[in-house]
Protein backbone atom coordinates (compact mmCIF):
# COMPACT_ATOMS: atom_id res chain seq x y z
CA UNK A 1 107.16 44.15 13.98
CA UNK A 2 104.58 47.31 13.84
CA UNK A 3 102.88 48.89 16.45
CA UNK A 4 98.88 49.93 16.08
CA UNK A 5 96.99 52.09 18.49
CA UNK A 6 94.11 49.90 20.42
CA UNK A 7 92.44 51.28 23.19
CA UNK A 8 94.51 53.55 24.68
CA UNK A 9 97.90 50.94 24.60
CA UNK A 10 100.30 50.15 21.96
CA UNK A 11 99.79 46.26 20.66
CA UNK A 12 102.97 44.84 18.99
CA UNK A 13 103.27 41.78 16.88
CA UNK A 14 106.08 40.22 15.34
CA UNK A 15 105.58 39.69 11.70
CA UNK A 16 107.84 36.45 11.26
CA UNK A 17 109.98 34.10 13.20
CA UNK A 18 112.86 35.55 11.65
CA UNK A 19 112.36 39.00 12.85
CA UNK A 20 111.45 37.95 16.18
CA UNK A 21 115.08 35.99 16.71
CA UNK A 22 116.50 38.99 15.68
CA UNK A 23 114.55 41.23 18.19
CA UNK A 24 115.14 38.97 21.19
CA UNK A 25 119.24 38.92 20.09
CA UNK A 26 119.75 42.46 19.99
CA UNK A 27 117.22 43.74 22.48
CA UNK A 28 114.90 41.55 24.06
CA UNK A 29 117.21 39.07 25.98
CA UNK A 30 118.82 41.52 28.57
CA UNK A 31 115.89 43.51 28.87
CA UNK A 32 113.55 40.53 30.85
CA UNK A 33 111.16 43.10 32.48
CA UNK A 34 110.38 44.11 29.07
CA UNK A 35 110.06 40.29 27.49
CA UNK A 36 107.60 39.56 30.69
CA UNK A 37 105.27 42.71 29.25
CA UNK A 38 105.45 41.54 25.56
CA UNK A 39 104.63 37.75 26.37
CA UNK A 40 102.02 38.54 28.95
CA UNK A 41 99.91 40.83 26.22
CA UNK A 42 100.62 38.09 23.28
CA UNK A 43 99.05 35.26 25.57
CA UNK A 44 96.36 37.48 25.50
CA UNK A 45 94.36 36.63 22.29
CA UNK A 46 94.72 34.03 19.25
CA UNK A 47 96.49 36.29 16.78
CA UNK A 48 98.92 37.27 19.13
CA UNK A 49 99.49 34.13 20.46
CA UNK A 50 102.54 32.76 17.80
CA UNK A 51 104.72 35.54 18.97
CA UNK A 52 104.26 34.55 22.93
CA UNK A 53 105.50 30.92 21.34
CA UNK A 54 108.58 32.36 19.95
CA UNK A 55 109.25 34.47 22.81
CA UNK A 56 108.99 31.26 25.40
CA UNK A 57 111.11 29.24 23.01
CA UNK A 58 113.90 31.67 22.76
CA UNK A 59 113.75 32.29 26.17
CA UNK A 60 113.82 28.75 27.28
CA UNK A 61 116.97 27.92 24.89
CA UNK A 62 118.65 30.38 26.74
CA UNK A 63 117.74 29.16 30.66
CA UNK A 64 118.49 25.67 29.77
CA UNK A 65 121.80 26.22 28.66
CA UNK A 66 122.59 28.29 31.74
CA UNK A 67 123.10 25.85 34.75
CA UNK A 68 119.25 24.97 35.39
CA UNK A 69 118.50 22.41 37.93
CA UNK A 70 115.26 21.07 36.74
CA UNK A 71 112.30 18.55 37.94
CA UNK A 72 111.56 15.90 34.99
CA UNK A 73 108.16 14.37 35.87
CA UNK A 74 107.19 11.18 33.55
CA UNK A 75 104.16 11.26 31.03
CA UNK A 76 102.66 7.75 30.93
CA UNK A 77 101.02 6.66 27.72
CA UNK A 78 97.68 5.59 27.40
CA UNK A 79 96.78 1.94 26.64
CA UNK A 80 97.89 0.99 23.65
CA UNK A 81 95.21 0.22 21.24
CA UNK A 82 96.93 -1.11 18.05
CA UNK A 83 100.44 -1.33 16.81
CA UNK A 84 100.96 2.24 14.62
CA UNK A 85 101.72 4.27 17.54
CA UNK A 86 101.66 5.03 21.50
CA UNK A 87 100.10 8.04 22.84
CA UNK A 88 101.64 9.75 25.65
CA UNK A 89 99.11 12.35 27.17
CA UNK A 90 98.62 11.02 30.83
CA UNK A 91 100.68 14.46 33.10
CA UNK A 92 98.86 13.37 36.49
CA UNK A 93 102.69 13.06 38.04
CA UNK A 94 103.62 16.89 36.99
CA UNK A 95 100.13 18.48 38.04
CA UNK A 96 100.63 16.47 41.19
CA UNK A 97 104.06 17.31 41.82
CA UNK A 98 104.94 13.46 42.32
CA UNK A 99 108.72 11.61 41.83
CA UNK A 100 110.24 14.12 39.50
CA UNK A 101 113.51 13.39 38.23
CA UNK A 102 116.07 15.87 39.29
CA UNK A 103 118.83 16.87 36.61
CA UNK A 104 121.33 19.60 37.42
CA UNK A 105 122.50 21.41 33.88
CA UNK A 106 125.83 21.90 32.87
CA UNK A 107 126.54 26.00 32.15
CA UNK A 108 126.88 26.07 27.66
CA UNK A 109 127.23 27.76 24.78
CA UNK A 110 125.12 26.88 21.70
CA UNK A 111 125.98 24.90 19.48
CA UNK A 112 125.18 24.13 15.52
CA UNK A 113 123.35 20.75 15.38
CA UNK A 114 124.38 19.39 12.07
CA UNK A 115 123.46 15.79 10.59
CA UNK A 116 127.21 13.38 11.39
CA UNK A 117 127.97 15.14 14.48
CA UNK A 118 129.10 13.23 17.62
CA UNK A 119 127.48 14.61 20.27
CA UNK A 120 130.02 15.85 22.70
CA UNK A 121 128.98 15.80 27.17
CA UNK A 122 128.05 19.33 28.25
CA UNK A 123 127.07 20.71 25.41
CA UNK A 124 123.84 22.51 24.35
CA UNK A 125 123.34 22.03 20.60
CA UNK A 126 120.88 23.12 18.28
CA UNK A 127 119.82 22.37 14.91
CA UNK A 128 119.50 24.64 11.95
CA UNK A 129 116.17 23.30 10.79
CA UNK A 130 113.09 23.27 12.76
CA UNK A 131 111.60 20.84 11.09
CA UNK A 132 114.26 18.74 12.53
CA UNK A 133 112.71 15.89 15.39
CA UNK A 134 113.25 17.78 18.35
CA UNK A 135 114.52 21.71 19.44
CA UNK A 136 117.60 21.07 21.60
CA UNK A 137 120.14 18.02 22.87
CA UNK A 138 122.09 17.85 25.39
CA UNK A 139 124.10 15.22 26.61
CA UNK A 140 125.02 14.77 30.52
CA UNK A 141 126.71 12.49 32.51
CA UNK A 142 125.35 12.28 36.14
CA UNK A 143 127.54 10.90 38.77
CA UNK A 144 127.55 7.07 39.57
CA UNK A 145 124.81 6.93 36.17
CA UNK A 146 125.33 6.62 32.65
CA UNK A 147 125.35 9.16 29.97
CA UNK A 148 121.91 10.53 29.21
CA UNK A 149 121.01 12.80 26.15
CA UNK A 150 118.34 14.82 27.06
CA UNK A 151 115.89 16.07 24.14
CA UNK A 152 114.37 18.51 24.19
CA UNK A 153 111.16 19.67 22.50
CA UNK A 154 109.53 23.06 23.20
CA UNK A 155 105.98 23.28 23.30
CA UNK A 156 104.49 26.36 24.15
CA UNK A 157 100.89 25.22 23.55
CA UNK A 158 98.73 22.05 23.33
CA UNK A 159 99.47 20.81 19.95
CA UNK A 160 100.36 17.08 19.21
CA UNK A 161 103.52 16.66 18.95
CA UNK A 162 104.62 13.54 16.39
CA UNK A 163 107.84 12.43 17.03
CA UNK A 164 109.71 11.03 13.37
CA UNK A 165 111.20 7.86 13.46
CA UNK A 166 114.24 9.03 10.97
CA UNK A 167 115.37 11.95 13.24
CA UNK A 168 115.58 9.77 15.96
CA UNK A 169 117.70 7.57 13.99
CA UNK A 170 120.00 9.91 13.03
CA UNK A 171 120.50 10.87 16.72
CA UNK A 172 121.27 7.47 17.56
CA UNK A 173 124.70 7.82 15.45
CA UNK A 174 124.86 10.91 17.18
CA UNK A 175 125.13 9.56 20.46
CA UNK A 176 125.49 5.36 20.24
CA UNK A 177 125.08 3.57 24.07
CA UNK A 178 123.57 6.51 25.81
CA UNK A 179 120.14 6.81 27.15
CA UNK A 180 117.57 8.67 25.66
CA UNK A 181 115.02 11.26 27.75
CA UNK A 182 112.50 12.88 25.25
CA UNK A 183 111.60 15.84 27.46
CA UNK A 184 108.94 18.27 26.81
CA UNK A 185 109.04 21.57 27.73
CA UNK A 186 105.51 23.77 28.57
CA UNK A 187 104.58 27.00 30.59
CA UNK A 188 102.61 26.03 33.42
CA UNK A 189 98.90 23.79 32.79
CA UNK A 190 100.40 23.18 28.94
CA UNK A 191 99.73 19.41 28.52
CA UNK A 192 99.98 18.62 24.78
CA UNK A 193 99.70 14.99 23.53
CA UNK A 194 103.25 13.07 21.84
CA UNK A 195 102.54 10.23 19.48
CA UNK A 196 105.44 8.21 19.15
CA UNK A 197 105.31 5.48 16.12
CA UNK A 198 106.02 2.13 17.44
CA UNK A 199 109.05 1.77 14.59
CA UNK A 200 110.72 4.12 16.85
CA UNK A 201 111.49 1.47 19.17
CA UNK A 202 113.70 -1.18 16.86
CA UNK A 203 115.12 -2.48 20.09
CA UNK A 204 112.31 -3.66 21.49
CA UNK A 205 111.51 -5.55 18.96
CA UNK A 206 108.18 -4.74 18.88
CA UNK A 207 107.45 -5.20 22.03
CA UNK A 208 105.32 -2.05 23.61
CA UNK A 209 106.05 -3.36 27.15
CA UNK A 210 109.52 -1.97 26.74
CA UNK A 211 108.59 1.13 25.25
CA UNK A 212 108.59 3.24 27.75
CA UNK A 213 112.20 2.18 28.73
CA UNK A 214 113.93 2.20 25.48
CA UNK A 215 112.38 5.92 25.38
CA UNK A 216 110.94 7.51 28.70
CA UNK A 217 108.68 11.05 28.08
CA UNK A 218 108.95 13.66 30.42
CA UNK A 219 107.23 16.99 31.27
CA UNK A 220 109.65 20.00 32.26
CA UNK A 221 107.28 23.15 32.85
CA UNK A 222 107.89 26.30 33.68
CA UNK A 223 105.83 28.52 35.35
CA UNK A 224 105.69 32.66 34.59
CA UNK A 225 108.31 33.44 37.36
CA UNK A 226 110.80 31.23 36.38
CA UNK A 227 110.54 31.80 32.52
CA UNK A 228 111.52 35.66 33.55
CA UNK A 229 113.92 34.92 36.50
CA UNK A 230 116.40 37.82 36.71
CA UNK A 231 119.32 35.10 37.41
CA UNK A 232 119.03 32.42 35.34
């Protein structure tokens, strides 16, 4: 990162992913006052903006795997108008606060997702590619229910996000039998738009009725105060 004088404050910018990772893990992380400052003034303008994205990413990687109870509340899809792929960009139940899901967290290291793994309760993996089909799984068990792997995929901003049928696949030997929460994670008023091919859904047969239980989407947002809670 450099620092370059601009009106009477110092602007700093994070000059690749890389560097800002290792920023956050040897600074940044136990200094939250000073994370707050830097993400507030890269939300401020477009060529700032990538680093606010890596700061909210790393910073919600780290509150998720610390014991988080957190409201789910469902995206519905819009009608489907051909067979290629569902659309899910309707967030009326999260801006209107109505039947969230609630999901207390179990307290976890990280762990390395790697392709062959089975996916072990508790545990808060992540792969080494970010190309890969979503940022984070974990896998709970909440009492009297069955398993659920939670996925999760940051999303700092309104981009699409496309969700590939093959990484879902190879999560499915992950975790065989449990169900599957895509969950998408936003500061507060982020609403981006998931397209999920219909080939995702092999079980249904085809069917898009069934859809949206053979996969449910989810919004989990956070707003400014709880991205930079003192006690996570």
């Amino acid at each position: 990162m450099w620092p370059t004088h601009d009106h009477c404050y110092y602007r700093v910018e994070f000059a690749a992913r890389r560097v800002a990772r290792l920023v956050w893990e040897k600074h940044a992380h136990s200094q939250i006052d000073d994370m707050e400052d830097f993400y507030q003034l890269f939300c401020g303008g477009k060529v700032l903006s990538t680093s606010a994205t890596w700061i909210f990413e790393f910073r919600m990687h780290e509150l998720l795997r610390n014991g988080q109870t957190i409201e789910l509340f469902p995206i519905l899809r819009s009608p489907n108008k051909g067979m290629a792929g569902l659309v899910y960009d309707n967030y009326a139940a999260s801006r209107n606060g109505k039947d969230p899901v609630n999901l207390t967290l179990p307290v976890s290291s990280e762990y390395p997702l790697t392709e062959g793994v089975r996916l072990e309760e508790g545990r808060y993996y992540r792969p080494k590619s970010s190309d890969f089909v979503v940022d984070s799984l974990l896998l709970i068990h909440p009492p009297g229910e069955s398993p659920i792997l939670l996925m999760f995929q940051m999303a700092p901003n309104n981009s699409e996000r496309d969700v590939s049928p093959k990484g879902l696949d190879i999560i499915d030997r992950m975790s065989p039998g449990a169900r599957k929460y895509f969950v998408v994670v936003t500061p507060e008023t982020v609403y981006p738009k998931v397209n999920i091919p219909t080939k995702c859904f092999k079980e249904t047969r085809g069917q898009v009725a069934f859809a949206d239980e053979a996969l449910p989407v989810f919004h989990y947002f956070v707003c400014l105060e709880g991205l930079f809670t003192k006690n996570p």
